[in-house]
Protein backbone atom coordinates (compact mmCIF):
# COMPACT_ATOMS: atom_id res chain seq x y z
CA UNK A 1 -4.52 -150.71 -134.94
CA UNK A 2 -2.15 -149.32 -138.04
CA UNK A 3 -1.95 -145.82 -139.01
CA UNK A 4 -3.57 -143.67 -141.84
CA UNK A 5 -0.30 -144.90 -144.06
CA UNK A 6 -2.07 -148.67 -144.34
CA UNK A 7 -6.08 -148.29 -144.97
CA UNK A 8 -7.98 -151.00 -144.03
CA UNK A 9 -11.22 -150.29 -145.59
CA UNK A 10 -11.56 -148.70 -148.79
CA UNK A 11 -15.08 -146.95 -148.16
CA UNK A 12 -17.31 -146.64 -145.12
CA UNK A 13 -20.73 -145.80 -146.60
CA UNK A 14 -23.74 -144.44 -144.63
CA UNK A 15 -27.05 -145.05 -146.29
CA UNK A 16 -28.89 -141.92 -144.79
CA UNK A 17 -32.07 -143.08 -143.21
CA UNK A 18 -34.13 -140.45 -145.29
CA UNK A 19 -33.22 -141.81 -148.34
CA UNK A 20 -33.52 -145.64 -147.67
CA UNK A 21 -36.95 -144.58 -145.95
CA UNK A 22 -40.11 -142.45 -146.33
CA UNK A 23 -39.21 -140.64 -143.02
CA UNK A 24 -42.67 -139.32 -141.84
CA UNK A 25 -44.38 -142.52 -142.54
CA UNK A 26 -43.81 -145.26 -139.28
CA UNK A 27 -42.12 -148.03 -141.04
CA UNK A 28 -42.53 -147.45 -145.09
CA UNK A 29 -38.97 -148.12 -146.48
CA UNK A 30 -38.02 -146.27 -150.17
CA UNK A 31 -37.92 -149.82 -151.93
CA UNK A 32 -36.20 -148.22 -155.65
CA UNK A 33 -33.58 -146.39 -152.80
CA UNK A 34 -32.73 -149.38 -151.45
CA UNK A 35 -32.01 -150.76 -154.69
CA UNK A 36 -29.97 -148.00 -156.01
CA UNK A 37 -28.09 -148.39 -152.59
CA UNK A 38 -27.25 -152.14 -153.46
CA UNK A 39 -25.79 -151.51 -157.24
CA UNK A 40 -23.30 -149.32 -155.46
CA UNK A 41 -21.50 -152.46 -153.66
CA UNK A 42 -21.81 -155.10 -157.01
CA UNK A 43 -18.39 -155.37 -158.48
CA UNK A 44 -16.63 -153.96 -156.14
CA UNK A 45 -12.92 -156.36 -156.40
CA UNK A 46 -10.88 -156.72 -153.52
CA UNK A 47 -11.55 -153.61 -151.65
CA UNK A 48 -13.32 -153.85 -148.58
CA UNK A 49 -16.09 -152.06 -147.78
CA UNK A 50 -18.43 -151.21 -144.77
CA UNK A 51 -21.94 -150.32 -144.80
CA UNK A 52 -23.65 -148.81 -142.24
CA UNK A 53 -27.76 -147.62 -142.59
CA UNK A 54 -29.67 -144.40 -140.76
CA UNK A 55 -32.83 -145.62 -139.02
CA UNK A 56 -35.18 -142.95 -140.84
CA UNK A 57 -39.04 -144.02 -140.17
CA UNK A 58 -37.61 -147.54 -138.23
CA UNK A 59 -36.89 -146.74 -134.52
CA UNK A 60 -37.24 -143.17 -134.61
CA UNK A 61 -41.03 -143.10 -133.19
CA UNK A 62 -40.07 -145.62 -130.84
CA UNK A 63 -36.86 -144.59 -129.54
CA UNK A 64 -38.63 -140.96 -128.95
CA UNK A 65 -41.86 -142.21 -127.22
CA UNK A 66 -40.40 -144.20 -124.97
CA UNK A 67 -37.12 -142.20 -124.22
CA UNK A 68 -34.79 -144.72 -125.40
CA UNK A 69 -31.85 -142.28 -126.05
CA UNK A 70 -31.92 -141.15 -122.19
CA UNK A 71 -32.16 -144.47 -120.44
CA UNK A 72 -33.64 -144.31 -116.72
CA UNK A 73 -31.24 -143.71 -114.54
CA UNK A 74 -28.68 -141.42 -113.83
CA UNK A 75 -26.25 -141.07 -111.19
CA UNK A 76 -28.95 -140.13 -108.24
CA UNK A 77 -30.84 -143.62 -109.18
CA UNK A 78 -33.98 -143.91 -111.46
CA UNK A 79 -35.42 -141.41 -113.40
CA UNK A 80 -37.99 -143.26 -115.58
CA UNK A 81 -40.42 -146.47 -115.20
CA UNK A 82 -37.77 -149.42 -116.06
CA UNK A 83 -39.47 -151.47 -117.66
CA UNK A 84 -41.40 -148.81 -120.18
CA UNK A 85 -37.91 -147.97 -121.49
CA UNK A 86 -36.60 -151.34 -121.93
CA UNK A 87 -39.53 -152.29 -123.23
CA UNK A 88 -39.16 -149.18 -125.56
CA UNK A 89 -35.82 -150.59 -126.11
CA UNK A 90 -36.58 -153.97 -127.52
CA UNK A 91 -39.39 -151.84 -129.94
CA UNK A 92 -36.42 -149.29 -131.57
CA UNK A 93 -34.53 -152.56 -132.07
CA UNK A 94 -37.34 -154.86 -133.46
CA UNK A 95 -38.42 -151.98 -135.79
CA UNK A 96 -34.37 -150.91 -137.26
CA UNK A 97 -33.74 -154.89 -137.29
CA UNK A 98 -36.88 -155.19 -139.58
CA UNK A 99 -35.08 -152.17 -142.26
CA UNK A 100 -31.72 -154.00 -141.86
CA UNK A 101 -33.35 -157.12 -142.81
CA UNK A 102 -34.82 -155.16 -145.92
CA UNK A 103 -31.29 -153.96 -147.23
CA UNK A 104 -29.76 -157.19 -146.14
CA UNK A 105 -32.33 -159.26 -148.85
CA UNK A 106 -31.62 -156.76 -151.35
CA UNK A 107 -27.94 -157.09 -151.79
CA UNK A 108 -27.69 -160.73 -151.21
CA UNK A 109 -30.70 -161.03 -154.04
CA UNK A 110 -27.77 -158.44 -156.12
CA UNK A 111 -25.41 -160.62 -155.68
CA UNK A 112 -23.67 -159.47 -152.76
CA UNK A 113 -21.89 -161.18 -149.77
CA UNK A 114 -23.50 -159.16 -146.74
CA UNK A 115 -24.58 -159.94 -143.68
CA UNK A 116 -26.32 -157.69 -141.23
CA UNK A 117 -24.27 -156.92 -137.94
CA UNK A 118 -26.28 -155.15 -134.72
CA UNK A 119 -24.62 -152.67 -132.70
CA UNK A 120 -26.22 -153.93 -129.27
CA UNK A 121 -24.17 -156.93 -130.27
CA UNK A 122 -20.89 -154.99 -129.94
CA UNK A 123 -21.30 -151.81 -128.34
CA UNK A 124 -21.83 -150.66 -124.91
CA UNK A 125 -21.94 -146.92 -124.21
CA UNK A 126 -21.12 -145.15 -120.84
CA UNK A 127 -23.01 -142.04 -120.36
CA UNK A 128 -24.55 -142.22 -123.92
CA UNK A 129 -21.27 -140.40 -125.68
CA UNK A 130 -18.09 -142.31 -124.38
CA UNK A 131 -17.91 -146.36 -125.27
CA UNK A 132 -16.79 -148.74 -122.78
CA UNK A 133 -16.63 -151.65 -125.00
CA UNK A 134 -16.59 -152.47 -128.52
CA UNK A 135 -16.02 -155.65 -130.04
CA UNK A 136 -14.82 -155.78 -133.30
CA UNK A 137 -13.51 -159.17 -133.75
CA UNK A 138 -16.41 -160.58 -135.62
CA UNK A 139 -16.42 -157.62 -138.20
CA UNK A 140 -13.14 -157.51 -138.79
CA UNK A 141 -12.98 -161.06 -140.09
CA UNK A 142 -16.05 -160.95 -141.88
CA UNK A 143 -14.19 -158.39 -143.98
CA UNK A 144 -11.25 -160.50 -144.48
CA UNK A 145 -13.24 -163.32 -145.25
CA UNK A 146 -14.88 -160.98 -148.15
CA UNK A 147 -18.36 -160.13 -146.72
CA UNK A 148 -20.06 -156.99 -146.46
CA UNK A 149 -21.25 -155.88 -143.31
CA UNK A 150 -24.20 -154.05 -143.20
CA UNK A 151 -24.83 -152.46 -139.90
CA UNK A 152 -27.25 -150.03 -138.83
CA UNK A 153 -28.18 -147.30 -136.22
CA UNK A 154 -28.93 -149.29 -132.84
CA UNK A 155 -30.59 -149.13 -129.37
CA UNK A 156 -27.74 -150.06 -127.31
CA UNK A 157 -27.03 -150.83 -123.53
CA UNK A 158 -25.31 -148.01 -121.51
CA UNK A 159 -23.29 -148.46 -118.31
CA UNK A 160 -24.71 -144.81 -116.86
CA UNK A 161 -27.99 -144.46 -118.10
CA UNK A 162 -29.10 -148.24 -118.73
CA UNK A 163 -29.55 -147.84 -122.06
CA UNK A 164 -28.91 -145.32 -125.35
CA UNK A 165 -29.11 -144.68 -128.47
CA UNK A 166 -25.96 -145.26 -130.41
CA UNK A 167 -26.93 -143.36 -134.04
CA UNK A 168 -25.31 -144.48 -137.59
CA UNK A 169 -23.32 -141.06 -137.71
CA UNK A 170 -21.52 -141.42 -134.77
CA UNK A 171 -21.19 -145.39 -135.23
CA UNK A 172 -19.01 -144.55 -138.16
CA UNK A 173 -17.12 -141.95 -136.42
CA UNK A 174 -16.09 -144.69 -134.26
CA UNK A 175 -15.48 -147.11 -136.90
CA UNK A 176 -13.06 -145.10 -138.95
CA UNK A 177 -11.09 -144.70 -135.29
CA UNK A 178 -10.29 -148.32 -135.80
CA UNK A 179 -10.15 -148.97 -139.71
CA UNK A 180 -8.81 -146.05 -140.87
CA UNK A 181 -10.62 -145.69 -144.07
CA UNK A 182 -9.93 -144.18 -147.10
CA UNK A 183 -12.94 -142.19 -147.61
CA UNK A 184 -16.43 -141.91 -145.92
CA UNK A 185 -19.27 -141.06 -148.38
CA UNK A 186 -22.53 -139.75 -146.29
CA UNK A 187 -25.22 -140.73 -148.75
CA UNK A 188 -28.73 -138.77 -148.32
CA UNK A 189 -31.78 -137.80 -150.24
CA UNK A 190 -30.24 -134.44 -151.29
CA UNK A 191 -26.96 -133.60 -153.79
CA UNK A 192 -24.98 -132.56 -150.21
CA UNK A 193 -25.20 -129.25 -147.43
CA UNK A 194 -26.84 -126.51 -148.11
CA UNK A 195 -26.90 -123.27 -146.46
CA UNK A 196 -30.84 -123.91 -145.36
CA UNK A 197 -33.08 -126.80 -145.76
CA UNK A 198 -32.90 -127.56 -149.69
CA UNK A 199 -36.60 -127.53 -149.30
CA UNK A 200 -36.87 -123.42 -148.89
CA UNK A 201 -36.47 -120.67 -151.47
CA UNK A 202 -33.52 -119.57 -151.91
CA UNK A 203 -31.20 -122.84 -150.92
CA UNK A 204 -27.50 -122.41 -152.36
CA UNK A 205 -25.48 -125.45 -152.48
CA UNK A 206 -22.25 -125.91 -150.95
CA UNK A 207 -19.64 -127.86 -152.72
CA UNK A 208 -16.98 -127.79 -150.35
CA UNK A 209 -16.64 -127.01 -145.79
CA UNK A 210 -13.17 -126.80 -144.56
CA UNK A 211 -13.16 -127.06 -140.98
CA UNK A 212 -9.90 -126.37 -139.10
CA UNK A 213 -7.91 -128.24 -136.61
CA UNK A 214 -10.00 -126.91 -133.46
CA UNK A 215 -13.20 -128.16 -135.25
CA UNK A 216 -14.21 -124.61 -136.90
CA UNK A 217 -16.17 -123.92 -139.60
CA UNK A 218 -16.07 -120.91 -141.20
CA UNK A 219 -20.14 -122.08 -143.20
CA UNK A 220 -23.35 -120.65 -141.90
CA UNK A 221 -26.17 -122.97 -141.99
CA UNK A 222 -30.06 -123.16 -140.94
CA UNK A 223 -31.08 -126.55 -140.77
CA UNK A 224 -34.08 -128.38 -139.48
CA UNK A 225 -34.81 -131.92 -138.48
CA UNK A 226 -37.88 -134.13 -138.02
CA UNK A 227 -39.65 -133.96 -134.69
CA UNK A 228 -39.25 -137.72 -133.81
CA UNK A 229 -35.32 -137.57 -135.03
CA UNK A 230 -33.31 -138.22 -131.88
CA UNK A 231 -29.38 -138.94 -133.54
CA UNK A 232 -29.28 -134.80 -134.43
CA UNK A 233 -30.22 -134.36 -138.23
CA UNK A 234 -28.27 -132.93 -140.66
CA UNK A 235 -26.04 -130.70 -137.96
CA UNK A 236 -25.27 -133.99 -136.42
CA UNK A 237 -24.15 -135.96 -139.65
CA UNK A 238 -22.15 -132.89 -140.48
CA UNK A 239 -20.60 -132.77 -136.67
CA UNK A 240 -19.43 -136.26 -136.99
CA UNK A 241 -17.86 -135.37 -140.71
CA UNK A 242 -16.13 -132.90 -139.56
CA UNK A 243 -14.74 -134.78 -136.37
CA UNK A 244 -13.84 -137.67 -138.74
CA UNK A 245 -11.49 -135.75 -141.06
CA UNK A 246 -10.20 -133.59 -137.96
CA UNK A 247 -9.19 -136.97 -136.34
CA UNK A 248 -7.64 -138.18 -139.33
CA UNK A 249 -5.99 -134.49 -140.50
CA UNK A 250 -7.57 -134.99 -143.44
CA UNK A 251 -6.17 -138.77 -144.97
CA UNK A 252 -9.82 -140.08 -144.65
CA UNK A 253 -11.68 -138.28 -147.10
CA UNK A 254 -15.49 -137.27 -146.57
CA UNK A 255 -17.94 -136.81 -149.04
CA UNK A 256 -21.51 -136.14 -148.62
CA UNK A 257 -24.02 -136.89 -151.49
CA UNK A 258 -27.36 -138.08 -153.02
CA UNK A 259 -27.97 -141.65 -153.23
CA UNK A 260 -30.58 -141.95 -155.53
CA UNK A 261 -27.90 -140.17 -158.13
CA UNK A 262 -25.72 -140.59 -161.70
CA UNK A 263 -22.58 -140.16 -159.35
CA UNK A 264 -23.33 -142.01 -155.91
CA UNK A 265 -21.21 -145.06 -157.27
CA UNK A 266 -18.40 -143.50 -158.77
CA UNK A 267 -18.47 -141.36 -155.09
CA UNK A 268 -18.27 -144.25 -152.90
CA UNK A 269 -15.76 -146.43 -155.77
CA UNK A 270 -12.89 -144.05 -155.89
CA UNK A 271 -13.95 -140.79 -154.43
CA UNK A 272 -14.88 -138.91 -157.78
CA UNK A 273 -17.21 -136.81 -158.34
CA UNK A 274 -18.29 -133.15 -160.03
CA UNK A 275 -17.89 -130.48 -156.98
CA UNK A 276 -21.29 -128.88 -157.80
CA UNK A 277 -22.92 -132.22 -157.42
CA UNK A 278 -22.22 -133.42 -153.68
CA UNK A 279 -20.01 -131.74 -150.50
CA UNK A 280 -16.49 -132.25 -149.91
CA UNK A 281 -15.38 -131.97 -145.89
CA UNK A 282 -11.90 -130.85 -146.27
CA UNK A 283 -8.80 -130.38 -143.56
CA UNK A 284 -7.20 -127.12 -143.31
């Protein structure tokens, strides 16, 4: 593993699952998103690039109906009907397999060397937040090779619990532990944070959060989040942000945007960007 001195990815982009999707209809994908989200990785030279997709109305219903993201078990023995999760289990994946598969044809029909990549393939969780094993072998060459993996939010198998849910946020958060990017650009349906839902009266923008080396953040925020969301909304994305430029003291830069937007491409090409137009996380 090198050090923040030698990058190995230029950009780790995460396709928010709200703006690849229409969120509060089961399955319906945002077909012109998914499109915009492909012209950002045509032409992009020799860098190497990840890109890793939110669920949005793909798994959601079905990880939350059948309690994916709590398994059935804990450590005094079973807590829910086996096989209804793990049956709930193979539903979240066939449904976030089916959106992979969407953005997948999209970029190869742009042009673009990708390949999908599963989490359950690589991943095992212990107690839902810690990760036993991840095996990176097969991603890391597909990037030397020139390929650009496309991976998503995942059901995954968990030593404690049986099985999890390992979210796109937090996927990344672990990603940039090993690759040491140069930037992360969160890409959503919305020009960054706000101080309340964008949605409600009164919604000021904010251009830039500086969180501190103990994880503090001086920013006030009401947020709110979709009843069948289980990977923690917008508090959770920003969470893992901030935890991503703490771990890095700031030489992995974080930017969190709109997709569907005049700037995504220039965001996620070389990090530019007007201030009053997406979020900067920044390292005090």
């Amino acid at each position: 593993m090198s050090d923040y001195s030698d990058h190995q990815v230029e950009c780790i982009v995460k396709l928010g699952g709200r703006a690849i999707t229409h969120k509060e209809r089961h399955e319906t994908a945002n077909t012109e998103a998914i499109q915009s989200a492909g012209a950002l990785f045509s032409d992009t030279g020799i860098g190497k690039f990840i890109a890793v997709h939110g669920a949005g109305s793909f798994g959601h219903f079905e990880a939350k109906k059948y309690g994916v993201a709590t398994g059935y078990r804990n450590s005094d023995g079973l807590t829910s009907p086996v096989k209804q999760v793990q049956m709930g289990l193979c539903k979240t994946r066939l449904s976030v397999t089916k959106l992979n598969h969407l953005l997948v044809s999209e970029f190869v029909q742009q042009g673009i060397p990708a390949v999908g990549m599963s989490p359950f393939n690589s991943y095992i969780t212990n107690s839902k937040d810690s990760y036993k094993h991840a095996d990176l072998d097969v991603l890391s060459q597909s990037l030397d090779e020139g390929y650009l993996p496309v991976l998503h939010g995942d059901a995954v198998l968990d030593q404690a619990t049986g099985c999890s849910i390992l979210g796109g946020d937090p996927l990344i958060e672990k990603l940039c532990y090993h690759f040491k990017p140069k930037r992360v650009v969160f890409l959503t349906d919305v020009n960054g944070i706000y101080d309340r839902p964008p949605d409600q009266q009164g919604a000021n923008h904010i251009p830039q959060i500086t969180v501190n080396q103990d994880g503090h953040i001086a920013t006030t925020l009401a947020t709110s989040m979709s009843g069948h969301d289980v990977t923690g909304g917008i508090m959770g994305k920003l969470d893992c942000a901030c935890r991503i430029v703490r771990q890095s003291k700031g030489r992995t830069k974080v930017f969190i945007g709109k997709l569907e937007s005049t700037y995504s491409k220039d965001l996620v090409r070389n990090g530019m960007s007007k201030p009053e137009m997406m979020t900067e996380i920044c390292y005090q």
